[in-house]
PDB file of N, CA and C in Angstrom:
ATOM      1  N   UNK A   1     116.352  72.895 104.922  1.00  0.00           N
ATOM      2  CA  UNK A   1     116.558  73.938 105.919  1.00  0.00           C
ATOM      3  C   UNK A   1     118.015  73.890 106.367  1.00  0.00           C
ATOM      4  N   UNK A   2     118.716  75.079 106.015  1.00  0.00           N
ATOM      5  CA  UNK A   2     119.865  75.294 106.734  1.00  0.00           C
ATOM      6  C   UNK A   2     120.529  75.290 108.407  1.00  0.00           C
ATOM      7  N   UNK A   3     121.262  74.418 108.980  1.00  0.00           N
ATOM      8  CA  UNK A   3     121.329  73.949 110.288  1.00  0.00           C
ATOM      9  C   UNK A   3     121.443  74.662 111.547  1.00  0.00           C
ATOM     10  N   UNK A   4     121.917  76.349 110.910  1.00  0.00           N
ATOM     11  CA  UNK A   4     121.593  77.712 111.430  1.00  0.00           C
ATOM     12  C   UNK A   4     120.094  78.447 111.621  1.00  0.00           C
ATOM     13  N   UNK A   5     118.982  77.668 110.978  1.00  0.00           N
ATOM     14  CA  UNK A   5     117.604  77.668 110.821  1.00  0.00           C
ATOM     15  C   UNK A   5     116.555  76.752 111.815  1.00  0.00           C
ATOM     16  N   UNK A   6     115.766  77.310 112.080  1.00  0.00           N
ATOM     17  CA  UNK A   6     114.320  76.694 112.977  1.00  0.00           C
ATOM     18  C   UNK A   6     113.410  76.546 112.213  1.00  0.00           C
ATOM     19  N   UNK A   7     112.210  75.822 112.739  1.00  0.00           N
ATOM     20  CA  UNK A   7     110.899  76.252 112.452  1.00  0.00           C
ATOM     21  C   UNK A   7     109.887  76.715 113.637  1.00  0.00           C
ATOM     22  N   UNK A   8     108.980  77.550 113.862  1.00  0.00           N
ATOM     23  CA  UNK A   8     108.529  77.363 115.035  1.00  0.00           C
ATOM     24  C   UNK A   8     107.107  77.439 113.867  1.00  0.00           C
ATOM     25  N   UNK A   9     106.181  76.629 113.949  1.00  0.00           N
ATOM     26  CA  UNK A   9     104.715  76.275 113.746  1.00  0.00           C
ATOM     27  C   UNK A   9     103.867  76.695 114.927  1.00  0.00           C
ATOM     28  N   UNK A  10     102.687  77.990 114.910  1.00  0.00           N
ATOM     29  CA  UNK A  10     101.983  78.878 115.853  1.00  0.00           C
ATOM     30  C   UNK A  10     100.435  78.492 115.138  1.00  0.00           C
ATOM     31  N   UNK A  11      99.769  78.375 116.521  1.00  0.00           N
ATOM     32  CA  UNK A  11      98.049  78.593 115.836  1.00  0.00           C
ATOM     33  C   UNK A  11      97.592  80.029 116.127  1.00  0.00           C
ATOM     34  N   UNK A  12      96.882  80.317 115.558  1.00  0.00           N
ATOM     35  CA  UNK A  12      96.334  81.260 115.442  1.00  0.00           C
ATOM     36  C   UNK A  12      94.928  81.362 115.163  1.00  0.00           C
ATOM     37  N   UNK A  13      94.173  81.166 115.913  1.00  0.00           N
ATOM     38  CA  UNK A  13      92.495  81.364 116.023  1.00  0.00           C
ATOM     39  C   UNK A  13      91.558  82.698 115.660  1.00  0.00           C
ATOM     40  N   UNK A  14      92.180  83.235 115.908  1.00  0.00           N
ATOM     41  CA  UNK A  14      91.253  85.006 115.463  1.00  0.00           C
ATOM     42  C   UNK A  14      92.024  85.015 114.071  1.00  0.00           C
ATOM     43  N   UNK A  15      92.537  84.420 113.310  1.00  0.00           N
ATOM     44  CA  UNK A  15      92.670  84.647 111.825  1.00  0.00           C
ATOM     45  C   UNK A  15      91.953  84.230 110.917  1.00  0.00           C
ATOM     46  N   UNK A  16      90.766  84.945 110.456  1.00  0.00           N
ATOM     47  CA  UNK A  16      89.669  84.552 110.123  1.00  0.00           C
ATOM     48  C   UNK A  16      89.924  84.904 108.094  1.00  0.00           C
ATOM     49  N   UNK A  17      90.540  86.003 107.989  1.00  0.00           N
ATOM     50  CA  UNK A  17      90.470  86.350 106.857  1.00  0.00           C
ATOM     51  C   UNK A  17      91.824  86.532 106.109  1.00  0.00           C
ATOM     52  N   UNK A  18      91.563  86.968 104.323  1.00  0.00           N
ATOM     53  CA  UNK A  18      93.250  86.754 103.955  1.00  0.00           C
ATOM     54  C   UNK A  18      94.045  88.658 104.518  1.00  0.00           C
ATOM     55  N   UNK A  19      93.063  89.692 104.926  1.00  0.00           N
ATOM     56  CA  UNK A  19      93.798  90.606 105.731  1.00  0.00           C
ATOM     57  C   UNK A  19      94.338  90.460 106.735  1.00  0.00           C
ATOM     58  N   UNK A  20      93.914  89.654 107.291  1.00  0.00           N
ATOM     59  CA  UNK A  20      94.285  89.282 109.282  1.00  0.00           C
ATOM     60  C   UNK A  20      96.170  88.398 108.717  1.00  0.00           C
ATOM     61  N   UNK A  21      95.763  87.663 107.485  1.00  0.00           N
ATOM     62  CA  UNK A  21      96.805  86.459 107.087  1.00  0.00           C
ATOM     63  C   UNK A  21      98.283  87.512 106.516  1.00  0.00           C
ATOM     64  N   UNK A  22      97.626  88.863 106.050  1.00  0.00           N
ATOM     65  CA  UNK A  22      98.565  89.956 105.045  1.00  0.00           C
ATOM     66  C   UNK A  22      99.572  90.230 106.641  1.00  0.00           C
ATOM     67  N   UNK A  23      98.233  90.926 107.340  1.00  0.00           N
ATOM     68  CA  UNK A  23      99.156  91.743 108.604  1.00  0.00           C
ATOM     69  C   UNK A  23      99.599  90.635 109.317  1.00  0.00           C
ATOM     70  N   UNK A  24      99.793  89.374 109.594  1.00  0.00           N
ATOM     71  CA  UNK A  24     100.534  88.877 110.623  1.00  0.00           C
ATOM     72  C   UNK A  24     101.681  88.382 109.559  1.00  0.00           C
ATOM     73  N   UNK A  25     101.622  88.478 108.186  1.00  0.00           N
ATOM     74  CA  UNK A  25     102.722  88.351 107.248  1.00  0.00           C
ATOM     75  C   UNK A  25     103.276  88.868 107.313  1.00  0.00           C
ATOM     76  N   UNK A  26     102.916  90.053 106.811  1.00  0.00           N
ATOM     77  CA  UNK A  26     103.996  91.373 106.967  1.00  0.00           C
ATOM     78  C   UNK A  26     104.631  91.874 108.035  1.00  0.00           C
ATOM     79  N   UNK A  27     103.802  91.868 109.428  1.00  0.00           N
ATOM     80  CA  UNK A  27     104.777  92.245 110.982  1.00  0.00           C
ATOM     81  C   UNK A  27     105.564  91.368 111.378  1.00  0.00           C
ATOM     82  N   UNK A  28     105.978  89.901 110.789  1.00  0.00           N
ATOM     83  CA  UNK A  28     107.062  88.980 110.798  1.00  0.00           C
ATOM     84  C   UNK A  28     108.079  89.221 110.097  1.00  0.00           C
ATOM     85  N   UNK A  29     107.745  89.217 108.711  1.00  0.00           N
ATOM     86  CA  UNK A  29     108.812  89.488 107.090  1.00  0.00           C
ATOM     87  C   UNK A  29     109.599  91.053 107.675  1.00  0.00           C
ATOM     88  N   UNK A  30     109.001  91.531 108.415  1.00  0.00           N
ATOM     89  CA  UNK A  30     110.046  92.760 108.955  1.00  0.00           C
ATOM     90  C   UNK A  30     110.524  92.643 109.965  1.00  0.00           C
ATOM     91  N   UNK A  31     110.938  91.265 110.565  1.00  0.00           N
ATOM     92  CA  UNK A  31     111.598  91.006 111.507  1.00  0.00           C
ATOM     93  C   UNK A  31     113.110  90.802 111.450  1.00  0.00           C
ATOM     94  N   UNK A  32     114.318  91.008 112.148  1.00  0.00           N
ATOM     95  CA  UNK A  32     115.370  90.324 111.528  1.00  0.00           C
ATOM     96  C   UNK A  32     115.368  88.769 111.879  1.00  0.00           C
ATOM     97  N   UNK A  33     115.624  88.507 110.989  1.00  0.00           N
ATOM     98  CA  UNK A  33     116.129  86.812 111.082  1.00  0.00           C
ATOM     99  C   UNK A  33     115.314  85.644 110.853  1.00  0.00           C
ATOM    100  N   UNK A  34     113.820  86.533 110.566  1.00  0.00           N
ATOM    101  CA  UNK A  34     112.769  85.920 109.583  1.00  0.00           C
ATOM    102  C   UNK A  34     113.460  85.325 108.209  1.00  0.00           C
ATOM    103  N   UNK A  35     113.518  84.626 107.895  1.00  0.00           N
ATOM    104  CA  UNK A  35     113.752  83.854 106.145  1.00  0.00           C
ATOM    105  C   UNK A  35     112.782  83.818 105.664  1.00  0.00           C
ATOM    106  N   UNK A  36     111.446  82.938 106.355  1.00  0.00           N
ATOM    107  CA  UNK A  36     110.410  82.701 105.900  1.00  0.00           C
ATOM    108  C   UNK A  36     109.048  82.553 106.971  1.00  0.00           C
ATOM    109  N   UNK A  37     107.492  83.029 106.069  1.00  0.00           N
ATOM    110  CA  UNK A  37     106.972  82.923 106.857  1.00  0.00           C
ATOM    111  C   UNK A  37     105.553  82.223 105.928  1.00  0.00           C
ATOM    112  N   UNK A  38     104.948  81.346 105.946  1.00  0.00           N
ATOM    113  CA  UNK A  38     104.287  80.318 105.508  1.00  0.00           C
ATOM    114  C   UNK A  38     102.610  80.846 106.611  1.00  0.00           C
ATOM    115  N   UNK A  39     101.919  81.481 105.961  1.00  0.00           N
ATOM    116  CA  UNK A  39     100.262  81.287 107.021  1.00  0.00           C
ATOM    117  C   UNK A  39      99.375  80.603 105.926  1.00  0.00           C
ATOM    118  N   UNK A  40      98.705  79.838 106.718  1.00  0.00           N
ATOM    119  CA  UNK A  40      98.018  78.760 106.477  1.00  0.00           C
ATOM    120  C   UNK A  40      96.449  79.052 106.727  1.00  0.00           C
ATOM    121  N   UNK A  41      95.611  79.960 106.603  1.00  0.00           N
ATOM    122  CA  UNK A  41      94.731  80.212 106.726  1.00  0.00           C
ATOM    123  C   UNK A  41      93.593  79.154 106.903  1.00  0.00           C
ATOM    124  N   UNK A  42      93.176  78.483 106.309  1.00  0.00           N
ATOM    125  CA  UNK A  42      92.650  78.048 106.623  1.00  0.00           C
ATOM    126  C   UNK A  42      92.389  76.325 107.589  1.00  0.00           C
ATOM    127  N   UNK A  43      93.736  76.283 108.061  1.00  0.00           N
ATOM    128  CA  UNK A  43      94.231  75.439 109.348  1.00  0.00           C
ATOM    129  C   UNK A  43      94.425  76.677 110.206  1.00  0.00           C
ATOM    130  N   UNK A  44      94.598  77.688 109.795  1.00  0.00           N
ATOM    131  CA  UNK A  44      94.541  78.654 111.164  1.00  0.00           C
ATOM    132  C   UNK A  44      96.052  78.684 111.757  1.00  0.00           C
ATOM    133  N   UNK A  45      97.060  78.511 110.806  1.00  0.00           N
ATOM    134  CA  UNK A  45      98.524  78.263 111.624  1.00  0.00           C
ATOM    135  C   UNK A  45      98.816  79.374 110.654  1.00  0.00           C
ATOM    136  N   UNK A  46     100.652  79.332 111.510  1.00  0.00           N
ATOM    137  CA  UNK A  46     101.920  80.321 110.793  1.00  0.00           C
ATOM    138  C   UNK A  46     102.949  80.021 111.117  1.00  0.00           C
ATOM    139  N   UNK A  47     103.806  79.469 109.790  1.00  0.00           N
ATOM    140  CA  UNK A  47     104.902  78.387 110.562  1.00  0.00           C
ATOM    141  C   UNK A  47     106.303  79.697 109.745  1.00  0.00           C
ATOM    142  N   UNK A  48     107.002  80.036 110.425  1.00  0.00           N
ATOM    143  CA  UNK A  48     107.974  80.401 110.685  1.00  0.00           C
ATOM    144  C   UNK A  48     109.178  79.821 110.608  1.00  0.00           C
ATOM    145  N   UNK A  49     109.982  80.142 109.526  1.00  0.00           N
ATOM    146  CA  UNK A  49     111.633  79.972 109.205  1.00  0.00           C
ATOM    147  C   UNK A  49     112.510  80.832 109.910  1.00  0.00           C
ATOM    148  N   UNK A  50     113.537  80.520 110.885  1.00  0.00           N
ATOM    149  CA  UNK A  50     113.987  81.644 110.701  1.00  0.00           C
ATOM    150  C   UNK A  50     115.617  81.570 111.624  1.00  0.00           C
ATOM    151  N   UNK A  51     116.059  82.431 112.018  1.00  0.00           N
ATOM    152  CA  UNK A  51     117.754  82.091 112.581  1.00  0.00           C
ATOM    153  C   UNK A  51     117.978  82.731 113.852  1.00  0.00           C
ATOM    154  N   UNK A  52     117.805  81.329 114.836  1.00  0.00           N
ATOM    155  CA  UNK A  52     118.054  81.482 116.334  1.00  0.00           C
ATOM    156  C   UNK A  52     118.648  82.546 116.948  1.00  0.00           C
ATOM    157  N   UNK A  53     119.864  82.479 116.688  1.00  0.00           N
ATOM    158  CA  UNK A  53     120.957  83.779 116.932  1.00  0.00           C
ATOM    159  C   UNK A  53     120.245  85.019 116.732  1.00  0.00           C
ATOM    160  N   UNK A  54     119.212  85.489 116.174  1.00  0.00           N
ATOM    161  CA  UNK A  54     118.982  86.887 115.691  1.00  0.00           C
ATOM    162  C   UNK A  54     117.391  86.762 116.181  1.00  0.00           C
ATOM    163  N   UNK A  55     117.108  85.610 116.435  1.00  0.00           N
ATOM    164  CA  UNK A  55     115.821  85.820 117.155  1.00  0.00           C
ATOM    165  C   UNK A  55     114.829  84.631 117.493  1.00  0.00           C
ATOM    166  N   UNK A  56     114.350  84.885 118.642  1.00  0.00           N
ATOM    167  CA  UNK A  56     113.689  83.694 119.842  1.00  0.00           C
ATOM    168  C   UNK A  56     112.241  83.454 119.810  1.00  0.00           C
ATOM    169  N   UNK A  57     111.510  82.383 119.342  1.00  0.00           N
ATOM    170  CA  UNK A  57     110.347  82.206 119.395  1.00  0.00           C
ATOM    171  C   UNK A  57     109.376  83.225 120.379  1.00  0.00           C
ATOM    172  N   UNK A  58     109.900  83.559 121.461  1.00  0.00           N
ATOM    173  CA  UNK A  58     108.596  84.620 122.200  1.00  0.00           C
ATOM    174  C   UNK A  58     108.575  85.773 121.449  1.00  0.00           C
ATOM    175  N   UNK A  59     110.099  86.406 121.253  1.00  0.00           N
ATOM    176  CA  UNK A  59     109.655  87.460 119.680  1.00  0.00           C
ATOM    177  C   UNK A  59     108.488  87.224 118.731  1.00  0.00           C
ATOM    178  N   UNK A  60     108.497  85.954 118.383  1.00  0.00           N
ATOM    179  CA  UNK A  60     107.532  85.916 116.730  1.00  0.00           C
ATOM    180  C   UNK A  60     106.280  85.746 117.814  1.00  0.00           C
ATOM    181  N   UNK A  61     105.841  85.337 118.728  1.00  0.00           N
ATOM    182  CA  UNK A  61     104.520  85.271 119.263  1.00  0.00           C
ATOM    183  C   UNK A  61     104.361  86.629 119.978  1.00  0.00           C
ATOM    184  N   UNK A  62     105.259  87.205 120.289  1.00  0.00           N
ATOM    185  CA  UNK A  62     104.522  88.558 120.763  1.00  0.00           C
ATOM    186  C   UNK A  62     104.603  89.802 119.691  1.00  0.00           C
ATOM    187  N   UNK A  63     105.433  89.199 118.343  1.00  0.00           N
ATOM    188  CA  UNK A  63     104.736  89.789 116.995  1.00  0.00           C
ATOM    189  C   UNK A  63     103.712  89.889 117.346  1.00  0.00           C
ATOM    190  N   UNK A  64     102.602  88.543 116.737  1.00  0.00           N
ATOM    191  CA  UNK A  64     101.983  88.225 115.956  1.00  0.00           C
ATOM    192  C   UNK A  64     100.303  89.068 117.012  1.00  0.00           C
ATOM    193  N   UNK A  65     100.832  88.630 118.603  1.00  0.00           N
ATOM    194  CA  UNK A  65      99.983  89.424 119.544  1.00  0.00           C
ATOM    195  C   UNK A  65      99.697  90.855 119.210  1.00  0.00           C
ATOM    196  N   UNK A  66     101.065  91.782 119.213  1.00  0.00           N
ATOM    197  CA  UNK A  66     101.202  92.991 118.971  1.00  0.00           C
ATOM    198  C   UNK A  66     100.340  93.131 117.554  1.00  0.00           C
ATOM    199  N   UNK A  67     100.207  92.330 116.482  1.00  0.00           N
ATOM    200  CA  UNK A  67      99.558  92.355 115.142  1.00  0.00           C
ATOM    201  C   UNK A  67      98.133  92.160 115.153  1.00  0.00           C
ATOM    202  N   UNK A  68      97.500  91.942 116.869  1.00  0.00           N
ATOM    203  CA  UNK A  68      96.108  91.704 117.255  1.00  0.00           C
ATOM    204  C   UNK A  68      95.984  90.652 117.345  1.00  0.00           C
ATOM    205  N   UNK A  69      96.588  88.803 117.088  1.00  0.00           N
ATOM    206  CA  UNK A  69      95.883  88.169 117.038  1.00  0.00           C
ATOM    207  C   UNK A  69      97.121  87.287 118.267  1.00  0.00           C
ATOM    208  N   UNK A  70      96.021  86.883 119.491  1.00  0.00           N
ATOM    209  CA  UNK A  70      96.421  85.748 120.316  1.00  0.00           C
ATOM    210  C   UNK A  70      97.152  84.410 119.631  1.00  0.00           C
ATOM    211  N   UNK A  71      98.138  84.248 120.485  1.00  0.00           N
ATOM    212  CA  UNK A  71      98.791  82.613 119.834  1.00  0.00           C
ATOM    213  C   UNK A  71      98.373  81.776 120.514  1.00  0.00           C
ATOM    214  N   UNK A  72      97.607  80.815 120.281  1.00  0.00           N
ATOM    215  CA  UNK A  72      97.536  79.527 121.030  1.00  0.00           C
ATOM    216  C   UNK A  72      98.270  79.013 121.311  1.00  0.00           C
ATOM    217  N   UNK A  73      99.613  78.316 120.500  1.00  0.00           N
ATOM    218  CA  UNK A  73     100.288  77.448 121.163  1.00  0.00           C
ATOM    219  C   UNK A  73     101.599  78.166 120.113  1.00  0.00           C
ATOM    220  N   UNK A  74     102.682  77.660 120.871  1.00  0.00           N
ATOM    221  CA  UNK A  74     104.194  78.160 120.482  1.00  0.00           C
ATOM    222  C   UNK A  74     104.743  76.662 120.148  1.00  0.00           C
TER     223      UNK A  74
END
């Protein structure tokens, strides 16, 4: 990981299926400053690459809200 790069690791409990796993993929990957986005379906997480400067962990959790599904933990 480049030193301009994060990770933020999110649970996600109402992600039950690999559609729920597509749409909280895809409303991230069109974020700026997303690199990468890793869901883990069946641990129920979504761990997030991505570059501070262009964007702040409450962004990717009120994605993932706006995408229907509550974040447990940030």
């Amino acid at each position: 990981m480049a030193a301009e790069e994060k990770e933020l690791d999110v649970s996600v409990p109402s992600m039950v299926c690999d559609g729920c796993a597509d749409k909280i993929r895809t409303a991230l990957a069109a974020m700026p400053g997303v690199r990468e986005v890793k869901v883990g379906l069946w641990r129920k997480r979504v761990r997030i690459r991505y570059e501070p400067g262009l964007l702040q962990p409450a962004q990717v959790t009120d994605a993932i809200l706006a995408a229907g599904f509550p974040v447990a933990d940030a």
